[in-house]
PDB file of N, CA and C in Angstrom:
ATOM      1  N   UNK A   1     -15.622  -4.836   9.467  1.00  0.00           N
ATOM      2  CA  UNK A   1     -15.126  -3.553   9.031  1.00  0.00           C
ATOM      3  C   UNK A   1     -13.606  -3.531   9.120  1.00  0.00           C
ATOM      4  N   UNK A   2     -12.712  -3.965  10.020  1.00  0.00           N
ATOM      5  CA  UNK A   2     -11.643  -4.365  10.405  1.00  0.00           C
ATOM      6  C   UNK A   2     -10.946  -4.864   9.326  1.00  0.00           C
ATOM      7  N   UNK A   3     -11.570  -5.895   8.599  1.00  0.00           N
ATOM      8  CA  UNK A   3     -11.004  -6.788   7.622  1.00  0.00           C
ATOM      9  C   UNK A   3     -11.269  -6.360   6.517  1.00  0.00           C
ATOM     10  N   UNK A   4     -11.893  -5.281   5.858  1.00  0.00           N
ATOM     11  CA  UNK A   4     -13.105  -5.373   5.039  1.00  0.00           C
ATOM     12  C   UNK A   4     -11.845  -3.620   4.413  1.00  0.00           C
ATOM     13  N   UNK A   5     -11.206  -2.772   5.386  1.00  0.00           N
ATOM     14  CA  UNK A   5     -11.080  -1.568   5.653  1.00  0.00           C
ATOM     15  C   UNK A   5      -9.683  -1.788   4.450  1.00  0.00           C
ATOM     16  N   UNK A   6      -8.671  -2.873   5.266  1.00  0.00           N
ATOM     17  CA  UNK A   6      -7.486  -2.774   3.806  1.00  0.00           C
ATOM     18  C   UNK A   6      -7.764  -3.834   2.496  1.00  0.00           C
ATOM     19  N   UNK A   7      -8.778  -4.256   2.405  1.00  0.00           N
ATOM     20  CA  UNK A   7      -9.279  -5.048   1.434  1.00  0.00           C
ATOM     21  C   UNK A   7      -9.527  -3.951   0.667  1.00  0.00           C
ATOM     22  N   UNK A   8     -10.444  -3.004   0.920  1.00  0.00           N
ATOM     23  CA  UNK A   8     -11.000  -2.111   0.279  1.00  0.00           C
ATOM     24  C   UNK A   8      -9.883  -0.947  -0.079  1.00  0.00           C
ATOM     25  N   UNK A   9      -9.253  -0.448   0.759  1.00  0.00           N
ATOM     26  CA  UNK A   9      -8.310   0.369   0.232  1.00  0.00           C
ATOM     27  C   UNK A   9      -7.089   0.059  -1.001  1.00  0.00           C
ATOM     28  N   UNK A  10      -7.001  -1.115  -0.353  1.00  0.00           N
ATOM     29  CA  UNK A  10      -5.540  -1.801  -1.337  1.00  0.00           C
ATOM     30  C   UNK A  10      -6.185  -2.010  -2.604  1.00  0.00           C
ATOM     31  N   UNK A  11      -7.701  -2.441  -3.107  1.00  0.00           N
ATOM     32  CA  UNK A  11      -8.420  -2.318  -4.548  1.00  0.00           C
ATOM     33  C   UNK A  11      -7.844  -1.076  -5.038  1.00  0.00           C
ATOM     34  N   UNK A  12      -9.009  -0.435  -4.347  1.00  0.00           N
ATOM     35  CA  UNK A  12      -8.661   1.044  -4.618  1.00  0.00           C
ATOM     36  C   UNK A  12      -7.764   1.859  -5.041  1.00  0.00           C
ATOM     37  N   UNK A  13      -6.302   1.726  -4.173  1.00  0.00           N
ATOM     38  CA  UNK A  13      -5.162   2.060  -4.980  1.00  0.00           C
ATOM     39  C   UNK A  13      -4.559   1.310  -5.691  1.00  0.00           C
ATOM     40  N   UNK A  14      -4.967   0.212  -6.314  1.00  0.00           N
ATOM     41  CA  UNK A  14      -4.507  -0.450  -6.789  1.00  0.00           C
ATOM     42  C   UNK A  14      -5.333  -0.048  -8.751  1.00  0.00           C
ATOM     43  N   UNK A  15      -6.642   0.536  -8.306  1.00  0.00           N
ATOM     44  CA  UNK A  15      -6.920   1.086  -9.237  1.00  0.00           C
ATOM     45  C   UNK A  15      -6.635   2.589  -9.869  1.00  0.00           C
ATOM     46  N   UNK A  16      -6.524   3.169  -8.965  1.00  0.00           N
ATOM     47  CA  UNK A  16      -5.932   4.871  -9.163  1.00  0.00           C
ATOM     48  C   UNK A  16      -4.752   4.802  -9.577  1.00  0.00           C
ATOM     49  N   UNK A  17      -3.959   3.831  -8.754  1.00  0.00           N
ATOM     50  CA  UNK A  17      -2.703   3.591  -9.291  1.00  0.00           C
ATOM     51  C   UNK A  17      -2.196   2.952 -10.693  1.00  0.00           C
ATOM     52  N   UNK A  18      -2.753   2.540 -11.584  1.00  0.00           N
ATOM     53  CA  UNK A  18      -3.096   1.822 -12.456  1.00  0.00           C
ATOM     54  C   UNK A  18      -3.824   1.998 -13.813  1.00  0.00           C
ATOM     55  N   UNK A  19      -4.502   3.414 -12.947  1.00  0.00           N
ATOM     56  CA  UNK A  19      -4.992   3.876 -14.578  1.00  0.00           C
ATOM     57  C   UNK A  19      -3.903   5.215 -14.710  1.00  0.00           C
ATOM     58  N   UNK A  20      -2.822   5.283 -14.090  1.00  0.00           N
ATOM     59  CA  UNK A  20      -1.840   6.523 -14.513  1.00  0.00           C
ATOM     60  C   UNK A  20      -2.708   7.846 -14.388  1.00  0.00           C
ATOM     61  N   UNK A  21      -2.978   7.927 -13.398  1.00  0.00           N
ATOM     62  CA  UNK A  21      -3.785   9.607 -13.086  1.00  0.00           C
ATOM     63  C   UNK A  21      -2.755   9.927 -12.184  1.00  0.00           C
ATOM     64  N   UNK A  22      -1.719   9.876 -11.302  1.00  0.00           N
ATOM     65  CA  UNK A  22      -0.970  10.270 -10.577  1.00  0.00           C
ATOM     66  C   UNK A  22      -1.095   9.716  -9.377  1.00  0.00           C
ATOM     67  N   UNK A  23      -0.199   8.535  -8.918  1.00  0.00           N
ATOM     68  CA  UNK A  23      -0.556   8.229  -7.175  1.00  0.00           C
ATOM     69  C   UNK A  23       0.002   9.612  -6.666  1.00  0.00           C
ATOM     70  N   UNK A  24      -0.368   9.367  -5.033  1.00  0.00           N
ATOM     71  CA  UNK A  24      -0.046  10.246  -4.468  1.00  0.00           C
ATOM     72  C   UNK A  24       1.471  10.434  -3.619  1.00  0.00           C
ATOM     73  N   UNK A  25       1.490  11.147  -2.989  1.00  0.00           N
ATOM     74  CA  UNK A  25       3.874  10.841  -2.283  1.00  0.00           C
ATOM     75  C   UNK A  25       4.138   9.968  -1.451  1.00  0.00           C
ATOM     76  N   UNK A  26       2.814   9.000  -0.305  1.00  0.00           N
ATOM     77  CA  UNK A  26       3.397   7.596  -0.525  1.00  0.00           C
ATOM     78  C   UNK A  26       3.592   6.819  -1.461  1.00  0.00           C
ATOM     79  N   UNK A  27       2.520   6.580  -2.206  1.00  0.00           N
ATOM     80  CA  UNK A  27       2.292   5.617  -3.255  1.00  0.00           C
ATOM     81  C   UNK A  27       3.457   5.634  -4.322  1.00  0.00           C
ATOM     82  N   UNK A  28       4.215   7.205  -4.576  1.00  0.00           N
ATOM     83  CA  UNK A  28       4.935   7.526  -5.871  1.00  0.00           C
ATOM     84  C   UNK A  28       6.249   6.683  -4.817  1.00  0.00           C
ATOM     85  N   UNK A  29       6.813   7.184  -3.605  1.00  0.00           N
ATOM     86  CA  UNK A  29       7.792   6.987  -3.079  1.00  0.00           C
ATOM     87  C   UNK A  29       7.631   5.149  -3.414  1.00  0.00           C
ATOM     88  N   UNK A  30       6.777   4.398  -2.929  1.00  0.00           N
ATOM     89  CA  UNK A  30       6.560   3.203  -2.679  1.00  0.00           C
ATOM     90  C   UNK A  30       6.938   2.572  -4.209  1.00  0.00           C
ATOM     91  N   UNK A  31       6.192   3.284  -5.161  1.00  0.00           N
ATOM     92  CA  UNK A  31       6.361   2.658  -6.738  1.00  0.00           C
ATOM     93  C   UNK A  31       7.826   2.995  -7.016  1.00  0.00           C
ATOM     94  N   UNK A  32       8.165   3.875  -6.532  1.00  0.00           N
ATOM     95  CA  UNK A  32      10.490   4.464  -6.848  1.00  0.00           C
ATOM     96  C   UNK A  32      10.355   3.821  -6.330  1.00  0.00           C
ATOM     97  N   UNK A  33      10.517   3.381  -5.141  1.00  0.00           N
ATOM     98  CA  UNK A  33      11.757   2.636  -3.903  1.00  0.00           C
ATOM     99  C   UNK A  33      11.347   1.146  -4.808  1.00  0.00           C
ATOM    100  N   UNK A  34      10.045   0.381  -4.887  1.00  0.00           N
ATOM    101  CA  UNK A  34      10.136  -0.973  -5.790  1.00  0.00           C
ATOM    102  C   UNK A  34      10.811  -1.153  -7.399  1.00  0.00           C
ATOM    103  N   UNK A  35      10.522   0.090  -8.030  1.00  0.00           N
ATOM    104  CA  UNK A  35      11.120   0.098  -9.526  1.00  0.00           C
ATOM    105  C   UNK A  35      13.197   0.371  -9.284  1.00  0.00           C
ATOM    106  N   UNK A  36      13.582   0.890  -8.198  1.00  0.00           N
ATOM    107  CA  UNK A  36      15.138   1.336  -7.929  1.00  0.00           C
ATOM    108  C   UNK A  36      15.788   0.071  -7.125  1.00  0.00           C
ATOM    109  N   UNK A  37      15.040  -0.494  -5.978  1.00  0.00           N
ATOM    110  CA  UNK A  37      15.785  -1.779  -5.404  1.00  0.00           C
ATOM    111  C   UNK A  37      15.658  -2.755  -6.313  1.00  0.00           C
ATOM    112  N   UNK A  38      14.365  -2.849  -6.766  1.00  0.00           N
ATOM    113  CA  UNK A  38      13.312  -4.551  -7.477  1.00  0.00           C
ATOM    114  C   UNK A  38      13.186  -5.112  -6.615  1.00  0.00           C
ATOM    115  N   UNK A  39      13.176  -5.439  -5.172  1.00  0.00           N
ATOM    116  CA  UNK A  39      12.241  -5.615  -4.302  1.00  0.00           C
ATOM    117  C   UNK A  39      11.165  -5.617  -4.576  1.00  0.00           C
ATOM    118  N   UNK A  40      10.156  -6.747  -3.745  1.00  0.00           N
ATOM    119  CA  UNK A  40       8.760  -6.384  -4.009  1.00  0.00           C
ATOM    120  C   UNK A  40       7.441  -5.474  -3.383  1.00  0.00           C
ATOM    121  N   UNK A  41       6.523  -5.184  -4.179  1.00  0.00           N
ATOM    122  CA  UNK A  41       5.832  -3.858  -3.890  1.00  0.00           C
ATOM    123  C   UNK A  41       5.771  -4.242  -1.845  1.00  0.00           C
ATOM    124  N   UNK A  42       5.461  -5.518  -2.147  1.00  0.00           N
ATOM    125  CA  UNK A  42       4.755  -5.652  -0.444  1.00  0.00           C
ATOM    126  C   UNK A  42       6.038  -5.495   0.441  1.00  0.00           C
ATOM    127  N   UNK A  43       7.419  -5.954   0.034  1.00  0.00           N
ATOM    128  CA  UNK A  43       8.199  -5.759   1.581  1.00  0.00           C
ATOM    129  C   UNK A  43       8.394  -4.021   1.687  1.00  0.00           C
ATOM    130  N   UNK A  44       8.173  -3.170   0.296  1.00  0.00           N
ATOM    131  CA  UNK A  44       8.455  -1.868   0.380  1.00  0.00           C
ATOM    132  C   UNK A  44       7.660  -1.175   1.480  1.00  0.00           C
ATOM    133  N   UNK A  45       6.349  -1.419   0.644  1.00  0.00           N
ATOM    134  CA  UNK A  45       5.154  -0.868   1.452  1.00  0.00           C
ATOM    135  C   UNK A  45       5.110  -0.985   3.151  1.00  0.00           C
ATOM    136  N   UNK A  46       5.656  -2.694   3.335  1.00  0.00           N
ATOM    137  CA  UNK A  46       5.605  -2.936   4.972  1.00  0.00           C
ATOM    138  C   UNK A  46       6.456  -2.349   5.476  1.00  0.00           C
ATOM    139  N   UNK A  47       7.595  -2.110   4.883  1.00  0.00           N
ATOM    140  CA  UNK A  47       9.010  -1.043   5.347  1.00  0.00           C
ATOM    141  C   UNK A  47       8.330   0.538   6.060  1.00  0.00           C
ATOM    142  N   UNK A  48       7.350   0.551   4.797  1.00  0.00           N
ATOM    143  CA  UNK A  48       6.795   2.150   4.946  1.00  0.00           C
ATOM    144  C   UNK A  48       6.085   2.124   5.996  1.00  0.00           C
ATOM    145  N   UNK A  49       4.946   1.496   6.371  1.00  0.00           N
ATOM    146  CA  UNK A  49       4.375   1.464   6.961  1.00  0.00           C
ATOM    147  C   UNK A  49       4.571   0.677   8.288  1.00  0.00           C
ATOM    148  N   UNK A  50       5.433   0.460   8.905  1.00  0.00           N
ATOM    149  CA  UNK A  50       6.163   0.239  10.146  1.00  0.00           C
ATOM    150  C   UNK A  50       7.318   1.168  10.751  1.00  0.00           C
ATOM    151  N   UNK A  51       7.555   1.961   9.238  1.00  0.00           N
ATOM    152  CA  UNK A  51       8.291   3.319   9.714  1.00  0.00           C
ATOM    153  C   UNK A  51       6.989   4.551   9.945  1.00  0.00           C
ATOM    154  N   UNK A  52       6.163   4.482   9.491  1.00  0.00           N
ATOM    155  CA  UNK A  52       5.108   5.625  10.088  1.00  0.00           C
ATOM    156  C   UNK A  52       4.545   5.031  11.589  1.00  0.00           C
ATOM    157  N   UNK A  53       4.390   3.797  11.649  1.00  0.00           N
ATOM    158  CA  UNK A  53       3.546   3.153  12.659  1.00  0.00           C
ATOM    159  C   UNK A  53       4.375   3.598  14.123  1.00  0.00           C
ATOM    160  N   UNK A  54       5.789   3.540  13.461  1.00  0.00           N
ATOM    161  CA  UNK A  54       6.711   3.811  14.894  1.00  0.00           C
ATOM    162  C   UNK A  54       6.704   5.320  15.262  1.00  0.00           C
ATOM    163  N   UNK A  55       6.405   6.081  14.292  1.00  0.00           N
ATOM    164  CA  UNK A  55       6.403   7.297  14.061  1.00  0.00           C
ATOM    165  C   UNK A  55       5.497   7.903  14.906  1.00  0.00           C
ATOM    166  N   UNK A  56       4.219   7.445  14.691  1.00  0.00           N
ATOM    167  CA  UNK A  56       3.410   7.919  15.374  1.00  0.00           C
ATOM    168  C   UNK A  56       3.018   7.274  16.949  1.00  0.00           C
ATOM    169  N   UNK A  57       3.909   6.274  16.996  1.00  0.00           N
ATOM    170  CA  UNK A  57       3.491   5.464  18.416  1.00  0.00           C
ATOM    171  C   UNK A  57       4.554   6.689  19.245  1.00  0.00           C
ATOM    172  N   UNK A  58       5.619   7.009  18.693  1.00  0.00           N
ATOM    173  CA  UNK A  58       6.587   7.695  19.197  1.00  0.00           C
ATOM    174  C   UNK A  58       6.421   8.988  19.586  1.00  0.00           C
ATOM    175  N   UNK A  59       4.833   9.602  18.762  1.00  0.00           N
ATOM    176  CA  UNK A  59       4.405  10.702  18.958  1.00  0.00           C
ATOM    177  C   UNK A  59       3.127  10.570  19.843  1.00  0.00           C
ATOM    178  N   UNK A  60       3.354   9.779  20.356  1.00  0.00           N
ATOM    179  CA  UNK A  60       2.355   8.932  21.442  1.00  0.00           C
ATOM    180  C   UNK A  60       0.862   8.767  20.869  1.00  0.00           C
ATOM    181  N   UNK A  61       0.718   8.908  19.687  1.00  0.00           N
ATOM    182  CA  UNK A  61      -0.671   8.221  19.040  1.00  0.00           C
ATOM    183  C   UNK A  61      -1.176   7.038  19.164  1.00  0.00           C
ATOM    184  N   UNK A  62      -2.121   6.248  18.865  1.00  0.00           N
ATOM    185  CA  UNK A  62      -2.831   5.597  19.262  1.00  0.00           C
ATOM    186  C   UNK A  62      -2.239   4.349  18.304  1.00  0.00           C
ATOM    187  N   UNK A  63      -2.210   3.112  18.948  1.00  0.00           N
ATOM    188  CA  UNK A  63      -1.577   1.933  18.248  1.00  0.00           C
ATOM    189  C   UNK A  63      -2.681   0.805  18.384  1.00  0.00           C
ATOM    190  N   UNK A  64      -2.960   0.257  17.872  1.00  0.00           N
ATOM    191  CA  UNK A  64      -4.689  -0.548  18.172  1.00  0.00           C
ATOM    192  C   UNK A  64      -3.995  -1.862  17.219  1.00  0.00           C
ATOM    193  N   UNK A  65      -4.865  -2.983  17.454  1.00  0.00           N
ATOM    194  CA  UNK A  65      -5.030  -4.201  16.493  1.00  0.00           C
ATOM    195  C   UNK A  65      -5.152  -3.490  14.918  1.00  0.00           C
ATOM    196  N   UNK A  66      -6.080  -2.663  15.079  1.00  0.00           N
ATOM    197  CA  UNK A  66      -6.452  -1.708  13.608  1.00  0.00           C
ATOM    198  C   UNK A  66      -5.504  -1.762  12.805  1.00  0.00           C
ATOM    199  N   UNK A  67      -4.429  -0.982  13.541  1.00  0.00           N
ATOM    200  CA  UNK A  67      -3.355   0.304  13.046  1.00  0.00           C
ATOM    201  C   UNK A  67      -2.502  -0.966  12.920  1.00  0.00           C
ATOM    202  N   UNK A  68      -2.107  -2.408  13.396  1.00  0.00           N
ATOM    203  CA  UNK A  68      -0.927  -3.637  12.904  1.00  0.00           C
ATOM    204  C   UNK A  68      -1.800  -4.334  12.162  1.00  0.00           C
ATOM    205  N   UNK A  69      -2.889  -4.520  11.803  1.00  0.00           N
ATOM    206  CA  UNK A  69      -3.382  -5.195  11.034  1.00  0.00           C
ATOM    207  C   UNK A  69      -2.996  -4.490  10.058  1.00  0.00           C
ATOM    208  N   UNK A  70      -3.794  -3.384   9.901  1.00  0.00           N
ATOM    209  CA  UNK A  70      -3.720  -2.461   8.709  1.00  0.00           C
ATOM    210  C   UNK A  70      -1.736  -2.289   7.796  1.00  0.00           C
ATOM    211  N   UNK A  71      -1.042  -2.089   8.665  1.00  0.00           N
ATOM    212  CA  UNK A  71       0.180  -1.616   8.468  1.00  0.00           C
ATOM    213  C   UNK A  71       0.847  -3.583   7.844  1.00  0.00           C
ATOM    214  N   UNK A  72       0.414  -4.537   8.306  1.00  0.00           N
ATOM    215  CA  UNK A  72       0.915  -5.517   8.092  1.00  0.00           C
ATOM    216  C   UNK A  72       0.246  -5.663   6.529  1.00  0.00           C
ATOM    217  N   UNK A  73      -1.287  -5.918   6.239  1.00  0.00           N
ATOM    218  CA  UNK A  73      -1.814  -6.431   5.021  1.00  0.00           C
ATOM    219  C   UNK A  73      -2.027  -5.591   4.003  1.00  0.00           C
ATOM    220  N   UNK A  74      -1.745  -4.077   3.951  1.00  0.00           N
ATOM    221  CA  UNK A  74      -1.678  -3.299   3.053  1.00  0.00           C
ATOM    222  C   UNK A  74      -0.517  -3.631   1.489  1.00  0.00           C
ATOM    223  N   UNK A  75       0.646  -3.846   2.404  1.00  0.00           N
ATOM    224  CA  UNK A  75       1.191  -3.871   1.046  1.00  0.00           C
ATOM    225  C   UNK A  75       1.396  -4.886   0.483  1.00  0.00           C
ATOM    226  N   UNK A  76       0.488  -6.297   0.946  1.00  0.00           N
ATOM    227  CA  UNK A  76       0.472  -7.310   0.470  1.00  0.00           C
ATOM    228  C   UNK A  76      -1.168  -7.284  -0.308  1.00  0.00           C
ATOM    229  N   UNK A  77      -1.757  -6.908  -0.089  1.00  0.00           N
ATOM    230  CA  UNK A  77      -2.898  -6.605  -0.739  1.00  0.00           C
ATOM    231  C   UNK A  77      -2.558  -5.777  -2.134  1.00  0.00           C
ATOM    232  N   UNK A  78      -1.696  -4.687  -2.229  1.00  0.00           N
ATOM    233  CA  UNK A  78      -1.325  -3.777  -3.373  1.00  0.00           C
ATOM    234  C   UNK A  78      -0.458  -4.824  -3.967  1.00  0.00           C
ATOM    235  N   UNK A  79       0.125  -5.358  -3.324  1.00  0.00           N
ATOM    236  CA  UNK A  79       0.347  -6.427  -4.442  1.00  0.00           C
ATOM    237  C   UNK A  79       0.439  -7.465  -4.883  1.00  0.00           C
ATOM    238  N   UNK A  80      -1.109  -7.610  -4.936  1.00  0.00           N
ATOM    239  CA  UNK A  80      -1.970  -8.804  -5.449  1.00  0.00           C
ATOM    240  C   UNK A  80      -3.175  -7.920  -6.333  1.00  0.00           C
ATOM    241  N   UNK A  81      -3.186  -6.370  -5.323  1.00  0.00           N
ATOM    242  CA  UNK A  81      -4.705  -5.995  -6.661  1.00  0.00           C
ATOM    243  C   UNK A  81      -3.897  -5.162  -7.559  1.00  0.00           C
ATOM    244  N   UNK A  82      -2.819  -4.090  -7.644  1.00  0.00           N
ATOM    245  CA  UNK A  82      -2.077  -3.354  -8.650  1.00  0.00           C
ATOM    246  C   UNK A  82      -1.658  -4.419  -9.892  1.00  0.00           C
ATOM    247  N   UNK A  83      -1.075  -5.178 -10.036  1.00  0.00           N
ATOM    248  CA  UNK A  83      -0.514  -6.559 -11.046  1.00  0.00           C
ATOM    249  C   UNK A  83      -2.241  -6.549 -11.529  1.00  0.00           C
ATOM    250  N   UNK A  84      -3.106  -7.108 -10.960  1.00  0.00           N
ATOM    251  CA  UNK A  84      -4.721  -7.394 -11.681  1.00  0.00           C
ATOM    252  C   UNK A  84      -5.354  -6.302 -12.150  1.00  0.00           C
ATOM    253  N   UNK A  85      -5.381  -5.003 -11.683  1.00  0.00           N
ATOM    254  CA  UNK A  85      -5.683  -3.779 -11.906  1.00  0.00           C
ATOM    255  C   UNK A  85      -5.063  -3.582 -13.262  1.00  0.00           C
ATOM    256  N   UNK A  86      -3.525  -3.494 -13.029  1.00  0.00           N
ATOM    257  CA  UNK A  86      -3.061  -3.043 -14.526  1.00  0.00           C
ATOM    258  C   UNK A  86      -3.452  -4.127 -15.694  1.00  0.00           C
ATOM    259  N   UNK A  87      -3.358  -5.310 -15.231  1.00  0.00           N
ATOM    260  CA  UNK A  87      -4.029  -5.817 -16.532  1.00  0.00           C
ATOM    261  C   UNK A  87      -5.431  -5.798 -16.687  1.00  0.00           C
ATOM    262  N   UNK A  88      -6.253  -5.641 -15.840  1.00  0.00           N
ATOM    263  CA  UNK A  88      -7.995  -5.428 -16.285  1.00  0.00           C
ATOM    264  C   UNK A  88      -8.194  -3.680 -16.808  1.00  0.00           C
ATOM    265  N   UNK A  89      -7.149  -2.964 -16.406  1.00  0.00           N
ATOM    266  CA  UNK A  89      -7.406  -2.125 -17.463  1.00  0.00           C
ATOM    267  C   UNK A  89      -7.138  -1.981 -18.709  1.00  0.00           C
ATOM    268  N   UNK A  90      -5.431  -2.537 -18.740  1.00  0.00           N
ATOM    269  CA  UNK A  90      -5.148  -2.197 -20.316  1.00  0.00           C
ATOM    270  C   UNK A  90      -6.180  -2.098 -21.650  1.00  0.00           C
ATOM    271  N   UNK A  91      -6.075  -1.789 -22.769  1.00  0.00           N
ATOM    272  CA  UNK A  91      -6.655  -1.937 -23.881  1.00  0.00           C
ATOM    273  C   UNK A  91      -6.421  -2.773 -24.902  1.00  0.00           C
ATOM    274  N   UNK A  92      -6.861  -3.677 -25.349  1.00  0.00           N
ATOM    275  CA  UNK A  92      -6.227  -3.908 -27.038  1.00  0.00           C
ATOM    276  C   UNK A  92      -5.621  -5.011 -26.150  1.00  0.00           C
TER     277      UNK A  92
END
C-alpha cells in the first residue's frame, strides 16, 4: 500500500491533469513554476513538497517513512505519467 499509494496518485494526476479539466492550486502552481523556470516537473514538485513536509513537521504533525517516501517519488512519478497521459490522450 506504501508503494502502491504514489504510484497510484501520480497516474491519476497525471490524467486529470492532461485531459485539461482544470488541475487543482498545487498542481496549477507546480505546472506555472515548470512552464516560467523550464525546470523539470519533478525538481518543482520535490521543491513543493519538502516545503509543505517542513511545514507541517513545524506544526508538529506527523512525519513517517509514508510522508518522505511520498514527498520524494511524487514528482518523479508526474513526470513520467503526465508526458504518457498527454500523449495517450490526444486525438488524431
Amino acid at each position: 500500500m506504501l508503494a502502491a499509494d504514489p504510484a497510484m496518485n501520480g497516474m491519476g494526476m497525471g490524467l486529470y491533469i492532461a485531459s485539461d479539466c482544470g488541475a487543482g492550486p498545487r498542481n496549477s502552481l507546480m505546472l506555472a513554476l515548470t512552464e516560467k523556470t523550464g525546470k523539470k516537473l519533478a525538481s518543482i514538485r520535490l521543491v513543493m513538497e519538502l516545503f509543505v513536509l517542513a511545514e507541517g513537521w513545524l506544526l508538529k504533525g506527523p512525519v513517517s517513512l509514508g510522508t518522505i517516501l511520498y514527498c520524494i517519488s511524487i514528482g518523479i512519478i508526474v513526470g513520467y505519467t503526465l508526458p504518457f497521459c498527454k500523449k495517450s490522450l490526444t486525438i488524431g
